[in-house]
N, C-alpha and C. Protein backbone atom coordinates (compact mmCIF):
# COMPACT_ATOMS: atom_id res chain seq x y z
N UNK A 1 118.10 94.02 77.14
CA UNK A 1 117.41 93.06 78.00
C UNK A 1 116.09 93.67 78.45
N UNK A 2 114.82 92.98 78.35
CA UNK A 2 113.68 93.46 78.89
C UNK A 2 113.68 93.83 80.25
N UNK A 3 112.93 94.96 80.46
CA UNK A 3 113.20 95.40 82.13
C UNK A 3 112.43 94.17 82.95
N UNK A 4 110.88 93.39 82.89
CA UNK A 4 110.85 92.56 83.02
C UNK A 4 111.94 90.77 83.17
N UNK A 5 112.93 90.93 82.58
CA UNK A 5 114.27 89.86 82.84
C UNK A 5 115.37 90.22 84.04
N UNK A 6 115.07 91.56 83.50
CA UNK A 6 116.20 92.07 84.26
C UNK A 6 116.59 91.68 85.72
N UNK A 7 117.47 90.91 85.97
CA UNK A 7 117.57 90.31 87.38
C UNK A 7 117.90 91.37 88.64
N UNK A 8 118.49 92.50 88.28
CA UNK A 8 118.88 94.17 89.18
C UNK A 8 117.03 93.81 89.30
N UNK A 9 116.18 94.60 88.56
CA UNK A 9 114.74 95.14 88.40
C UNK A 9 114.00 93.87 89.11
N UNK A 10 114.94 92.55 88.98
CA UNK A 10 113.86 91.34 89.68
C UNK A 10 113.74 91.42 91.05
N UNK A 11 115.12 91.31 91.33
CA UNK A 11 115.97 90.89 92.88
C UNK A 11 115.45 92.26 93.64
N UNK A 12 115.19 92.93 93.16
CA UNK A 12 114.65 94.81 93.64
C UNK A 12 115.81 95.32 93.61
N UNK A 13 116.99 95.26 93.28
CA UNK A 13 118.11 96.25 93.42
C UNK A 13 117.76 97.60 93.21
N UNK A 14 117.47 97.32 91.87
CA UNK A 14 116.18 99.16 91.60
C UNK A 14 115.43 99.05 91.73
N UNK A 15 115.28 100.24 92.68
CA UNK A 15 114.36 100.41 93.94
C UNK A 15 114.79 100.18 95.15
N UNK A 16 115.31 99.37 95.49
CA UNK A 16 115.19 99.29 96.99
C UNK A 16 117.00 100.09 96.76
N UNK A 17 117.43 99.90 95.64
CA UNK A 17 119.19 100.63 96.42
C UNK A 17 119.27 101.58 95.15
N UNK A 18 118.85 101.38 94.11
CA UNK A 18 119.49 102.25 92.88
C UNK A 18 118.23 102.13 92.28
N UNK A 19 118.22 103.56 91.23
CA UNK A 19 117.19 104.01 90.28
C UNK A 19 117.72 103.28 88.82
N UNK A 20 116.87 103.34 88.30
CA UNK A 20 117.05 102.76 86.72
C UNK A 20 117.85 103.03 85.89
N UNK A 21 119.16 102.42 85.45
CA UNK A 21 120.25 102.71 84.63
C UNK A 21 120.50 102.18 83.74
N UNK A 22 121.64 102.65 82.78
CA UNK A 22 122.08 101.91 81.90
C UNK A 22 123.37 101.41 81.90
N UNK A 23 123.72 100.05 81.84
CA UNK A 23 125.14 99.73 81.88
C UNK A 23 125.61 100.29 81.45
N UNK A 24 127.07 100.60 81.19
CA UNK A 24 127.87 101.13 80.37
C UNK A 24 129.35 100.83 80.59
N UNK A 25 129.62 99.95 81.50
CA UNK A 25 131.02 100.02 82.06
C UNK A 25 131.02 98.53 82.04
N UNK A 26 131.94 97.26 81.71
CA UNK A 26 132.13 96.38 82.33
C UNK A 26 132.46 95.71 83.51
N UNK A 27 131.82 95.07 84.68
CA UNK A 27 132.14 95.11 85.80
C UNK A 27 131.70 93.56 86.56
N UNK A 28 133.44 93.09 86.71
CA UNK A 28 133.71 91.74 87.53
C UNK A 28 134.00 91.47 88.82
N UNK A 29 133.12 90.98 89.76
CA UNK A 29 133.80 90.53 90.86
C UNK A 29 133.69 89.38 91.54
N UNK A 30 134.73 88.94 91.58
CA UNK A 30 135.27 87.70 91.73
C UNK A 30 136.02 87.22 93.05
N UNK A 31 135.20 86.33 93.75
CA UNK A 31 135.55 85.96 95.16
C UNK A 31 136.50 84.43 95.04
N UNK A 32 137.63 84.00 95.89
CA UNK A 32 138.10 82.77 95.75
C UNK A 32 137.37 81.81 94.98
N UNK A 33 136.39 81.49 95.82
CA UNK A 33 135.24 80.34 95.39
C UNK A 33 134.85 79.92 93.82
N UNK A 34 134.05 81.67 94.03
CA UNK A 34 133.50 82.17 92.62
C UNK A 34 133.34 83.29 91.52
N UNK A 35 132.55 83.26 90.97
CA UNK A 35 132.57 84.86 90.58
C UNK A 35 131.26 85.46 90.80
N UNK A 36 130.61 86.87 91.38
CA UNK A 36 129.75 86.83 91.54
C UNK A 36 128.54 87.35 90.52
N UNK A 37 127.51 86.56 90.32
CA UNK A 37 126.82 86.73 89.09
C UNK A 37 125.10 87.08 89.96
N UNK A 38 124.81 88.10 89.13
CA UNK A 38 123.33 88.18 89.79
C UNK A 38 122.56 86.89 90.08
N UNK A 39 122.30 87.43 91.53
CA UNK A 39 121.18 86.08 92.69
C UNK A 39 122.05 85.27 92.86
N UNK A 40 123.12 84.90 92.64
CA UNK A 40 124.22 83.69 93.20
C UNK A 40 124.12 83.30 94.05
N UNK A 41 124.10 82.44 95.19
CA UNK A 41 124.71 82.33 96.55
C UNK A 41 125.83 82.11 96.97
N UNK A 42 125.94 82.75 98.04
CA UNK A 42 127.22 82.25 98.51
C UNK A 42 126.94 82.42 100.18
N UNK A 43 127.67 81.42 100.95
CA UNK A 43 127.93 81.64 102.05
C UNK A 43 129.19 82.19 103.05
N UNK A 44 128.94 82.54 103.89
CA UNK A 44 129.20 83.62 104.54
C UNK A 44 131.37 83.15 104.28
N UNK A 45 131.14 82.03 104.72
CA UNK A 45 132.74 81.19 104.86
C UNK A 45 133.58 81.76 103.60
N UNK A 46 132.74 81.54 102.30
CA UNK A 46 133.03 81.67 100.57
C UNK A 46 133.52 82.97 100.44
N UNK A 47 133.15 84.32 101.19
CA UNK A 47 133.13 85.63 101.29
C UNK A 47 134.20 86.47 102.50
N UNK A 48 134.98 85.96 103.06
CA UNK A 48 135.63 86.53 104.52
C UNK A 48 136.58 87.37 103.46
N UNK A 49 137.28 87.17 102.25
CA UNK A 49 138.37 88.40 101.79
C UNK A 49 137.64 88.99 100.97
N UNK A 50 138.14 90.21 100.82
CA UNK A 50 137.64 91.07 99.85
C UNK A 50 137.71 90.52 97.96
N UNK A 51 136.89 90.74 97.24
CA UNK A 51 137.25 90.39 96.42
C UNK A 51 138.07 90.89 95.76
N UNK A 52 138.27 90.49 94.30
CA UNK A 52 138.79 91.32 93.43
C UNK A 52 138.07 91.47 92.36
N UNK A 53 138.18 92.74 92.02
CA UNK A 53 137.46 93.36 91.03
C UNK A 53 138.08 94.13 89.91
N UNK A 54 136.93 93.90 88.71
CA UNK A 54 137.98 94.34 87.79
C UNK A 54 136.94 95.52 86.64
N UNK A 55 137.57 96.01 86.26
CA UNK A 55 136.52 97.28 85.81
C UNK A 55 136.71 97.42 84.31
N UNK A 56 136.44 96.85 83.33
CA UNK A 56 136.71 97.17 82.26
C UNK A 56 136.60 98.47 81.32
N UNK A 57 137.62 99.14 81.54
CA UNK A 57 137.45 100.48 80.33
C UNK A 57 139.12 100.88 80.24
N UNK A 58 138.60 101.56 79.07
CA UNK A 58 140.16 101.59 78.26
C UNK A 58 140.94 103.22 78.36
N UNK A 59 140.21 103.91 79.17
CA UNK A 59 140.67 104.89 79.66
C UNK A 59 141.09 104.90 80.90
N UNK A 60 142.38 105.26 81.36
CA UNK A 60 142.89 104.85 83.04
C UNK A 60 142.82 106.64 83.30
N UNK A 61 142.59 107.81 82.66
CA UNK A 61 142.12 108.66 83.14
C UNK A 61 140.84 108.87 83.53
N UNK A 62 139.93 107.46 83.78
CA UNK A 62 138.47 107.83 84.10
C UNK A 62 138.74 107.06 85.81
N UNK A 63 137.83 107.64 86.73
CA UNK A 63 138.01 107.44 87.56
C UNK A 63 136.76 106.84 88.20
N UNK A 64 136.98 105.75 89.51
CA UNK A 64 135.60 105.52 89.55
C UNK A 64 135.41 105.05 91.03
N UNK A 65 134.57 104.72 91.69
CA UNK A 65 134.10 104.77 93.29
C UNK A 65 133.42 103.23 93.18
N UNK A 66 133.50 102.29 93.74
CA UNK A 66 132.86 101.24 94.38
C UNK A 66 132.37 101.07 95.32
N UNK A 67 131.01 100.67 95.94
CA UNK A 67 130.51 100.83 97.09
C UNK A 67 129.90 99.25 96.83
N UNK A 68 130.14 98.75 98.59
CA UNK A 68 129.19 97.52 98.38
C UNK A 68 128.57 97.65 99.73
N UNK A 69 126.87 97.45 99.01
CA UNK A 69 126.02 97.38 100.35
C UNK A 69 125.10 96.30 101.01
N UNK A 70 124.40 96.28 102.04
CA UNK A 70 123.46 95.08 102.38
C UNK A 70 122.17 95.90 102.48
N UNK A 71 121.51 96.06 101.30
CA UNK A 71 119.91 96.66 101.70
C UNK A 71 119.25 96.08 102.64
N UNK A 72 119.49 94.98 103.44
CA UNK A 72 118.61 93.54 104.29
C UNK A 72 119.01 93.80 105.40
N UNK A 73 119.73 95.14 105.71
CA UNK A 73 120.43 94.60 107.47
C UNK A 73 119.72 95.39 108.13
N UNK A 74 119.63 94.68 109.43
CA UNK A 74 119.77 93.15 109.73
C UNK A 74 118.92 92.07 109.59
N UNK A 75 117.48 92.16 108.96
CA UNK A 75 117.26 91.24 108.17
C UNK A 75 116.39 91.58 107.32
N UNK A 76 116.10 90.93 106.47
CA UNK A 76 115.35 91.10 105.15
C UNK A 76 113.98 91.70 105.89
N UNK A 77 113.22 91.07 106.66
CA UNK A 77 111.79 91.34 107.14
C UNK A 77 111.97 92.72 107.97
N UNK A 78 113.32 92.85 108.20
CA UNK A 78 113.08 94.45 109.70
C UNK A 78 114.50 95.55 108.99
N UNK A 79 114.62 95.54 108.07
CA UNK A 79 116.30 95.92 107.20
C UNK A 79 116.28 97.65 107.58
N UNK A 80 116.24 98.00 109.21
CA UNK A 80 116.26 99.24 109.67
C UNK A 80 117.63 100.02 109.68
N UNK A 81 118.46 99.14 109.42
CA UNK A 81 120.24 99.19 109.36
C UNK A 81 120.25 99.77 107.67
N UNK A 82 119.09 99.67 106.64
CA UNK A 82 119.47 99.60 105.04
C UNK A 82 120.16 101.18 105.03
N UNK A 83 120.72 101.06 104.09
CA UNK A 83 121.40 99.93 103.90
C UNK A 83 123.12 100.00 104.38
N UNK A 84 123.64 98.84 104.74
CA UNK A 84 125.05 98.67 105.52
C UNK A 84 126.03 98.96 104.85
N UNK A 85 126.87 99.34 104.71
CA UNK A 85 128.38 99.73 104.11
C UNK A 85 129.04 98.79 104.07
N UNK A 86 129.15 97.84 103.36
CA UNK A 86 130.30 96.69 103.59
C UNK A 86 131.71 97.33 103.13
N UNK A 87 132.16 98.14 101.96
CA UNK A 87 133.17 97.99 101.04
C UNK A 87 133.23 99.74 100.34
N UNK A 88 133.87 100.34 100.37
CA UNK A 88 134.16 101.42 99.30
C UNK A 88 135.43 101.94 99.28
N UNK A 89 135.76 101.39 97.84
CA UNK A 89 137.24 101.54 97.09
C UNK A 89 136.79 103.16 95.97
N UNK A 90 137.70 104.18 96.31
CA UNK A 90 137.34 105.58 95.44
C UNK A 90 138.82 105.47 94.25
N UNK A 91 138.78 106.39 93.24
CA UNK A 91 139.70 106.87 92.51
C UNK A 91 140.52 105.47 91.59
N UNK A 92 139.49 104.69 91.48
CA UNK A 92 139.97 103.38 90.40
C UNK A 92 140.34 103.77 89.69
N UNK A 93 141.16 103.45 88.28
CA UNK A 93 141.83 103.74 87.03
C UNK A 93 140.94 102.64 86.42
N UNK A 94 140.38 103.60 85.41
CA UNK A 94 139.58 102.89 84.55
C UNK A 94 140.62 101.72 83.90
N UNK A 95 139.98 100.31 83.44
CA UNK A 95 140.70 99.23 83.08
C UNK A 95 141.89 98.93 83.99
N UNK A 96 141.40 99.00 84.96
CA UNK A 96 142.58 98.32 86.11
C UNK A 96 141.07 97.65 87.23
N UNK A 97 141.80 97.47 88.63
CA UNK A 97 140.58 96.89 89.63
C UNK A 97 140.96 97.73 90.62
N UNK A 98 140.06 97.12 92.04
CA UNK A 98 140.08 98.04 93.14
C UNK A 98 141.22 97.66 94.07
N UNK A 99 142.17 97.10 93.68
CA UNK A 99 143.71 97.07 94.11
C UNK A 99 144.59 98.20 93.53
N UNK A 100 143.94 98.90 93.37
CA UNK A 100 144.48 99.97 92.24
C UNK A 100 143.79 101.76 92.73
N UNK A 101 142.89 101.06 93.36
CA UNK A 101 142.13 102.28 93.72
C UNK A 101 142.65 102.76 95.41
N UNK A 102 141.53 103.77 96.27
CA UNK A 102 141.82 104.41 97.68
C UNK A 102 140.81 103.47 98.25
N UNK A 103 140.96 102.39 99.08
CA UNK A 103 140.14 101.80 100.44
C UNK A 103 140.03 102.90 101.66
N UNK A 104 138.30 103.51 100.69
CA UNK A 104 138.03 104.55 101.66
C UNK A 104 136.92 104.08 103.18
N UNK A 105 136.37 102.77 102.96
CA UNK A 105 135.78 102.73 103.87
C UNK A 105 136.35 100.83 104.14
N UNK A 106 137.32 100.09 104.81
CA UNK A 106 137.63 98.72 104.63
C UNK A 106 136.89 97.52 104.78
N UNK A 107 137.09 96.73 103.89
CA UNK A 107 135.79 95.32 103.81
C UNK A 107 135.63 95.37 104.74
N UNK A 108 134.31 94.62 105.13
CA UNK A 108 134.03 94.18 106.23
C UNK A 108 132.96 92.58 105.86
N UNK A 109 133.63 91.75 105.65
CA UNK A 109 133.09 90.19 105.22
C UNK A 109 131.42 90.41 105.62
N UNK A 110 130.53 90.07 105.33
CA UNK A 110 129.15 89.80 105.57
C UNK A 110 128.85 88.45 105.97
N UNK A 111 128.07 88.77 107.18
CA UNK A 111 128.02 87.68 108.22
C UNK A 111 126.12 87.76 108.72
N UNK A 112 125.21 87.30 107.61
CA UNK A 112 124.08 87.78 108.03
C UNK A 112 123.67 86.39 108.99
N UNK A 113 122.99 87.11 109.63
CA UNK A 113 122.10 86.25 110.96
C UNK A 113 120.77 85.78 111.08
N UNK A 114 119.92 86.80 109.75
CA UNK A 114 118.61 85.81 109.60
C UNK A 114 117.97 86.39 108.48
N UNK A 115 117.56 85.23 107.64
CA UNK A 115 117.43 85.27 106.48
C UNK A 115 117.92 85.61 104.84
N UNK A 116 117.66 86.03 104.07
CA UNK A 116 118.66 85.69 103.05
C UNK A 116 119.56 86.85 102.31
N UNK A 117 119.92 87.87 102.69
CA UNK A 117 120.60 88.96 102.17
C UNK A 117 121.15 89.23 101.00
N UNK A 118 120.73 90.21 100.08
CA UNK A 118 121.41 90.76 99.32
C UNK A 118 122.36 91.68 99.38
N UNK A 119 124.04 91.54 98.88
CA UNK A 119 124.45 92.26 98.78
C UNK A 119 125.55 92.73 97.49
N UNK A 120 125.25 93.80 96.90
CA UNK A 120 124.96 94.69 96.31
C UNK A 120 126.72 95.60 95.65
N UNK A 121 126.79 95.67 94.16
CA UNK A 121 128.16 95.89 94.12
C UNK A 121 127.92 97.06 93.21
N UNK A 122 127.92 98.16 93.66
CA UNK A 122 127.66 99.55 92.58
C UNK A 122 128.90 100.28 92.11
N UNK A 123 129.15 100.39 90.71
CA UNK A 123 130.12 101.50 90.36
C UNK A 123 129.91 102.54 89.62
N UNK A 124 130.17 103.69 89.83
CA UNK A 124 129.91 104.89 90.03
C UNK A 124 131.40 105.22 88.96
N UNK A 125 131.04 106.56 88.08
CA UNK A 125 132.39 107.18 87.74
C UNK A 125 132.35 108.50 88.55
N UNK A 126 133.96 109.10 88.25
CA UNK A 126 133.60 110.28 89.48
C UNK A 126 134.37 111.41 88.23
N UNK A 127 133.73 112.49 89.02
CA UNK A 127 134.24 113.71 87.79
C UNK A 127 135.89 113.89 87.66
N UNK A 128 136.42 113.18 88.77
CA UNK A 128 137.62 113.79 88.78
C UNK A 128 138.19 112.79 90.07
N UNK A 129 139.95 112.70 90.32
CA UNK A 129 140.09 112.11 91.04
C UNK A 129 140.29 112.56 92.53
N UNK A 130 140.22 112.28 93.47
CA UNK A 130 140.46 112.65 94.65
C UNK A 130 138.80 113.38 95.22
N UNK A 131 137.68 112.89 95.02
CA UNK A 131 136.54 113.70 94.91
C UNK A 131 135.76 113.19 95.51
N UNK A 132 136.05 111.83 96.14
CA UNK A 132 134.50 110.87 96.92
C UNK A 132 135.63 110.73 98.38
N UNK A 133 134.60 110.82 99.25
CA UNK A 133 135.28 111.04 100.79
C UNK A 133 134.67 109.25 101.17
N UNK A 134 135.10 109.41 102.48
CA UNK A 134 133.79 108.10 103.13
C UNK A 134 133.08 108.62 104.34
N UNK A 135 131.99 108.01 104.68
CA UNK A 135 131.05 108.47 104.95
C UNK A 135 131.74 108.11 106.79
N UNK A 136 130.71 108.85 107.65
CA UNK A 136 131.65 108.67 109.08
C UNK A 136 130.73 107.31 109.49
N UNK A 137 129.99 106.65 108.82
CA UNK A 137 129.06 105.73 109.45
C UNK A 137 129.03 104.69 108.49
N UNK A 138 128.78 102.50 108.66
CA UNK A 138 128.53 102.21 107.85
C UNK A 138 126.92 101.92 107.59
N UNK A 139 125.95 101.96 108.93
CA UNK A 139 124.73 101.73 108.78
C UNK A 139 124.18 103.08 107.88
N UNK A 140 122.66 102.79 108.17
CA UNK A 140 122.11 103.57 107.33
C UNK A 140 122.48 104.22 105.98
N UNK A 141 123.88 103.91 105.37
CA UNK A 141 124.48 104.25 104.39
C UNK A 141 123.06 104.68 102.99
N UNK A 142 123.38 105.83 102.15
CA UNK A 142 122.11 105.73 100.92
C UNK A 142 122.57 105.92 100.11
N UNK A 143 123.09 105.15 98.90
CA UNK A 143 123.34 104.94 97.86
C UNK A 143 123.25 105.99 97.07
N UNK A 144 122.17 106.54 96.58
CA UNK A 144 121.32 107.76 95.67
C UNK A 144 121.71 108.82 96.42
N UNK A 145 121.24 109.26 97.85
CA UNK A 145 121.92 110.18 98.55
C UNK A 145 123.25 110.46 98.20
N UNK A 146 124.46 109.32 98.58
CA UNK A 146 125.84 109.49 98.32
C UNK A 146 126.03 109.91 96.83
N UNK A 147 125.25 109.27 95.89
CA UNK A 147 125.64 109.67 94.56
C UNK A 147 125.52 111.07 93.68
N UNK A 148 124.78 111.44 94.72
CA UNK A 148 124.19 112.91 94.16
C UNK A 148 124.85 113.94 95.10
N UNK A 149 125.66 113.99 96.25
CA UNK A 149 126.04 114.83 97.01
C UNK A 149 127.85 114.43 96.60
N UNK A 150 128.11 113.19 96.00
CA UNK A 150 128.96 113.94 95.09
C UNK A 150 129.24 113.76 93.59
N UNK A 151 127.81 114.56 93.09
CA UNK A 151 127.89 114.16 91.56
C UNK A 151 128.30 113.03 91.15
N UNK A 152 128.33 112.15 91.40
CA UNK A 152 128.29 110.94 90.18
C UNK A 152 127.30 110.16 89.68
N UNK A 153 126.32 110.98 89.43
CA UNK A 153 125.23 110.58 88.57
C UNK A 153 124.54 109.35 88.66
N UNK A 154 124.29 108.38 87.64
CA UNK A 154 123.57 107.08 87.57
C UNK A 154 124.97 106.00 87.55
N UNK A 155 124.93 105.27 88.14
CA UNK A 155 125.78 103.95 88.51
C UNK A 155 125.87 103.51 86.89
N UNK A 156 127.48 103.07 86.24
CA UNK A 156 127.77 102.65 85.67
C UNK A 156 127.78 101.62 85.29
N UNK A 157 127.68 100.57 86.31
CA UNK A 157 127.53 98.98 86.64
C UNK A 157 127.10 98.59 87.78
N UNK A 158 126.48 97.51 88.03
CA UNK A 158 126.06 97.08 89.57
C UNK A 158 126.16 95.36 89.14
N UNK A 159 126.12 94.63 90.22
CA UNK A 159 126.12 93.17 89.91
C UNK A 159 125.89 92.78 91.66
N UNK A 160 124.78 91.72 91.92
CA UNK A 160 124.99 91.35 93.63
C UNK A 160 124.70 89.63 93.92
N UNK A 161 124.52 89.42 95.16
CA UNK A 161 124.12 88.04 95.09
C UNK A 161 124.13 87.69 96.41
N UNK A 162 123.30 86.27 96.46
CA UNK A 162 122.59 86.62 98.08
C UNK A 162 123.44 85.68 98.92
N UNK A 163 123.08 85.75 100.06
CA UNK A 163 123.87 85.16 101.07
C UNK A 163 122.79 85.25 102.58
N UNK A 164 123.19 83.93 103.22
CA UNK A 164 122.43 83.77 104.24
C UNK A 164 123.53 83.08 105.01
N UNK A 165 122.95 82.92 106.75
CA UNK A 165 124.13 82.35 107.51
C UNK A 165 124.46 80.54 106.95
N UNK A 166 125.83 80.54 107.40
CA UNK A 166 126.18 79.66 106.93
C UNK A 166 125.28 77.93 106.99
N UNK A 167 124.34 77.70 107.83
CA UNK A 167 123.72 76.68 107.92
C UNK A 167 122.52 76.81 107.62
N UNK A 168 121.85 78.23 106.63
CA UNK A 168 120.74 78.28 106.17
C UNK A 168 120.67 77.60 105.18
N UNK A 169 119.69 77.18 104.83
CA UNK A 169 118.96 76.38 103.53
C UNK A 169 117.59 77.39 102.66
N UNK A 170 117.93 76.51 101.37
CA UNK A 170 116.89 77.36 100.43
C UNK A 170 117.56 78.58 100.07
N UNK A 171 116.86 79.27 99.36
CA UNK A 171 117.32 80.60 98.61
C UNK A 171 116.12 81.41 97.58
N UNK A 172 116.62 82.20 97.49
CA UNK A 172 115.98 82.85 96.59
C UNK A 172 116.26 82.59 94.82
N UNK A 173 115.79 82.62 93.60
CA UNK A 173 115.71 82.54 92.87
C UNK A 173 117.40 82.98 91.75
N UNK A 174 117.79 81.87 91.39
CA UNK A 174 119.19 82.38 91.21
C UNK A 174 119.16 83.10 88.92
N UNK A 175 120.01 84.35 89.36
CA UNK A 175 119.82 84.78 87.76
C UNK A 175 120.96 85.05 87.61
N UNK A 176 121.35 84.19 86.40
CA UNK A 176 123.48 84.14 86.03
C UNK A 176 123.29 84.53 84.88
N UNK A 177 122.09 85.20 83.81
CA UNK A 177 121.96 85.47 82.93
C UNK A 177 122.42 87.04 81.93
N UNK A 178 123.25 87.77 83.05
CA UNK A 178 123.67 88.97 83.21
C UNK A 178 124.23 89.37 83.37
């Protein structure tokens, strides 16, 4: 896919949360409603359970870390909170989901209050199992920071999609092409 298409490289995911990668992992997540596909919307109501997610690889000795964040909090124009901790499931079994994994830091539904939020679904493999802690805080959370203090390199998969309070209107530019 041209880095120009690229809806991560559009939406700013890289950059504003992650550096430039290469897929390599298959990676689904799927809320009641829907499933979430880059720039989607959804509102806040569509989002209160955690999803489920599913990780495609055919090795269950590979292990892997999920983090989901809000680069926008608390809002897109002042995002001094970037980025928020919603979600991190550690020690997945490759080709299984994060019902399967350690809920190291527990959902916390996203409930933004002004303007249109992205949030953000990164997976990470880890060298080994039992090896990603959680962090004692969910604000200021840093993605790249966390990934490098405990080795797990460049994100395997990412996928996000935006969300605003429930009686906002309009959106940002939607990309399901990915």
């Amino acid at each position: 896919m041209a880095r120009e298409s690229d809806p991560l490289i559009v939406g700013r995911i890289v950059g504003d949360v992650i550096s430039p990668f290469t897929r390599s992992v298959p990676l689904r997540v799927i809320y009641p409603a829907k499933e979430v596909a880059n720039g989607r919307e959804f509102k806040p109501s569509q989002i209160t359970q955690q999803p489920r997610v599913e990780i495609g690889s055919d090795d269950l000795r590979t292990f892997y870390t999920l983090v989901m964040v809000d680069p926008d909090a608390p809002s897109p124009s002042n995002p001094h909170l970037r980025e928020y901790l919603h979600w991190m499931v550690s020690d997945i079994p490759g080709g299984t989901g994060s019902n399967f994994g350690r809920e190291t830091v527990c959902y916390e539904s996203p409930r933004p209050t002004a303007g249109i939020h992205r949030f953000v679904f990164i997976l990470f493999q880890q060298l080994g199992r039992q090896t990603v802690y959680a962090p004692n805080w969910r604000q200021n959370f840093n993605t790249r920071e966390f990934a490098e203090n405990y080795n797990l390199g460049s994100p395997v998969a990412a996928v996000y999609f935006n969300c605003q309070r429930e009686s906002g209107s309009g959106g940002r530019r939607i990309y399901t092409d990915y």
